[in-house]
Every structure is written in structure tokens, then in C-alpha cells.
C-alpha atoms as a PDB file:
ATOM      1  CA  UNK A   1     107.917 -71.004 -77.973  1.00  0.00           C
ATOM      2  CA  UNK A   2     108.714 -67.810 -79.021  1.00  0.00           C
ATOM      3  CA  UNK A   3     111.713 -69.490 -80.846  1.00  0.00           C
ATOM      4  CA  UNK A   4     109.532 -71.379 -82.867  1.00  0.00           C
ATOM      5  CA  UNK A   5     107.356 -68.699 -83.865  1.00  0.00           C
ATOM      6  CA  UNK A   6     110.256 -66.562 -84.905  1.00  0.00           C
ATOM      7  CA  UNK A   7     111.919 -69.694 -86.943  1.00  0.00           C
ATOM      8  CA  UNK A   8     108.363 -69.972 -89.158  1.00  0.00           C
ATOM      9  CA  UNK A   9     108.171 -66.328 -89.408  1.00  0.00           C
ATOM     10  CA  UNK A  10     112.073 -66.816 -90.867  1.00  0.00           C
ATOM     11  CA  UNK A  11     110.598 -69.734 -92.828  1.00  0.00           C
ATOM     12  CA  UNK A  12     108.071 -67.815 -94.773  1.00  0.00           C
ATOM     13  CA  UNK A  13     110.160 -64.846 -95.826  1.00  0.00           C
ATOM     14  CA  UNK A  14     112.575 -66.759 -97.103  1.00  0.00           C
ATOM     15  CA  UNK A  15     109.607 -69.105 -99.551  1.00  0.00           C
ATOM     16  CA  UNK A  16     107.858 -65.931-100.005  1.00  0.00           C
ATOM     17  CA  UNK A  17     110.980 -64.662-101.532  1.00  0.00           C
ATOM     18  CA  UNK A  18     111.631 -67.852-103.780  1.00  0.00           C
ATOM     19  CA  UNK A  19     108.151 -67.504-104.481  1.00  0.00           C
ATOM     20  CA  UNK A  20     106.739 -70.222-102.639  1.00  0.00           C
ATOM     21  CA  UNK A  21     103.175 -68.894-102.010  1.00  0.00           C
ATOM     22  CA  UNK A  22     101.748 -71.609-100.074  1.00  0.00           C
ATOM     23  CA  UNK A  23     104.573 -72.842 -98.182  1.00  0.00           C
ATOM     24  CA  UNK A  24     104.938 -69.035 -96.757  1.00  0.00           C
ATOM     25  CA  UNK A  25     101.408 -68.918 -96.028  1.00  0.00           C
ATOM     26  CA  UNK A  26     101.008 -72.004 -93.714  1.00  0.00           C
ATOM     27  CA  UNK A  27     104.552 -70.814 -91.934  1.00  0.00           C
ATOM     28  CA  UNK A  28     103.337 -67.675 -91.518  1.00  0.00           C
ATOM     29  CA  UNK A  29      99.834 -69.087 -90.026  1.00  0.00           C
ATOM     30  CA  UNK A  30     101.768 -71.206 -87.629  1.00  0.00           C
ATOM     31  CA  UNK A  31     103.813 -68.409 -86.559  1.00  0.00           C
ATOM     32  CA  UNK A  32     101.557 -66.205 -85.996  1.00  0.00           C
ATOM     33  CA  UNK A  33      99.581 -68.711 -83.631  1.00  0.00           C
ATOM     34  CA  UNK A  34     102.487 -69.665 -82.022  1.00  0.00           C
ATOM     35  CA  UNK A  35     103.114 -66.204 -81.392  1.00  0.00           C
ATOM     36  CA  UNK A  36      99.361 -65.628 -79.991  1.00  0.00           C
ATOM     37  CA  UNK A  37      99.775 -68.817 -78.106  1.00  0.00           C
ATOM     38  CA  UNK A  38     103.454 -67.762 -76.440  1.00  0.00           C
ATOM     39  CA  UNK A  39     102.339 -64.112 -75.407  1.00  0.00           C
ATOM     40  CA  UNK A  40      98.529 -65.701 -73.982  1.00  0.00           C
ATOM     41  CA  UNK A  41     101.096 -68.051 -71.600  1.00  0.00           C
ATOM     42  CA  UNK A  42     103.289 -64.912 -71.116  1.00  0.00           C
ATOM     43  CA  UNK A  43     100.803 -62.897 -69.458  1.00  0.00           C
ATOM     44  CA  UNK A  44      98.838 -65.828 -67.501  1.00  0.00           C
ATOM     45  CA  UNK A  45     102.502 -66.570 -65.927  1.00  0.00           C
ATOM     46  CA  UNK A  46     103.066 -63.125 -65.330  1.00  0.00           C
ATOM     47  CA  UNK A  47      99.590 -62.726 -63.580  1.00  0.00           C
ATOM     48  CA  UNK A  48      99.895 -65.932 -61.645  1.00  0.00           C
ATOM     49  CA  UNK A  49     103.518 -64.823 -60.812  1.00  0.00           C
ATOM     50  CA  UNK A  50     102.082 -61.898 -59.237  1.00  0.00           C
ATOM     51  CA  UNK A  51      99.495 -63.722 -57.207  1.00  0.00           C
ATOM     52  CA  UNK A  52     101.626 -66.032 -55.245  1.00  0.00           C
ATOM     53  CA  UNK A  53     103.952 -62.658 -54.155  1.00  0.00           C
ATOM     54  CA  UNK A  54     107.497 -62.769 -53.622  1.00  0.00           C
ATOM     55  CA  UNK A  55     109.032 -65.183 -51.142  1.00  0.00           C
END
């Protein structure tokens, strides 16, 4: 997931360069939910991880 996020983040430098103002903006919306959504999983697996203890 964090892939993806880091490929729209990719996505809207390069139209904000060309000068693609609304393409950028969506890509950079979806990364940066992507990017809330991947670090929100992150910690709940770390936290669960924790909980079960090592085996």
C-alpha cells in the first residue's frame, strides 16, 4: 500500500510539473489517503503483533 501511495505522490509531481493542476491534485489526494490508510494498518498490526507475544 505504501507502494501505491508513493506511485500517486510520483504521479502528481510529475502533472504538477507539466502543469496539470487537477490531475496532481486528485493524485496527490489519493496518496495522501493511501498513505493515512497504510500507516493506520501499520500500527494496528504492530499493536496486535504485540498482543499475541512471541511464540
Amino acid at each position: 500500500m505504501l507502494s501505491w501511495a508513493i506511485t500517486f505522490l510520483i504521479i502528481a509531481i510529475i502533472a504538477g510539473v507539466l502543469g496539470f493542476g487537477g490531475i496532481a491534485g486528485t493524485a496527490t489526494g489519493i496518496a495522501k489517503i493511501l498513505f493515512i490508510l497504510f500507516l493506520v494498518l501499520f500500527v494496528a498490526s504492530f499493536i496486535f503483533g504485540r498482543m499475541r507475544g512471541p511464540r
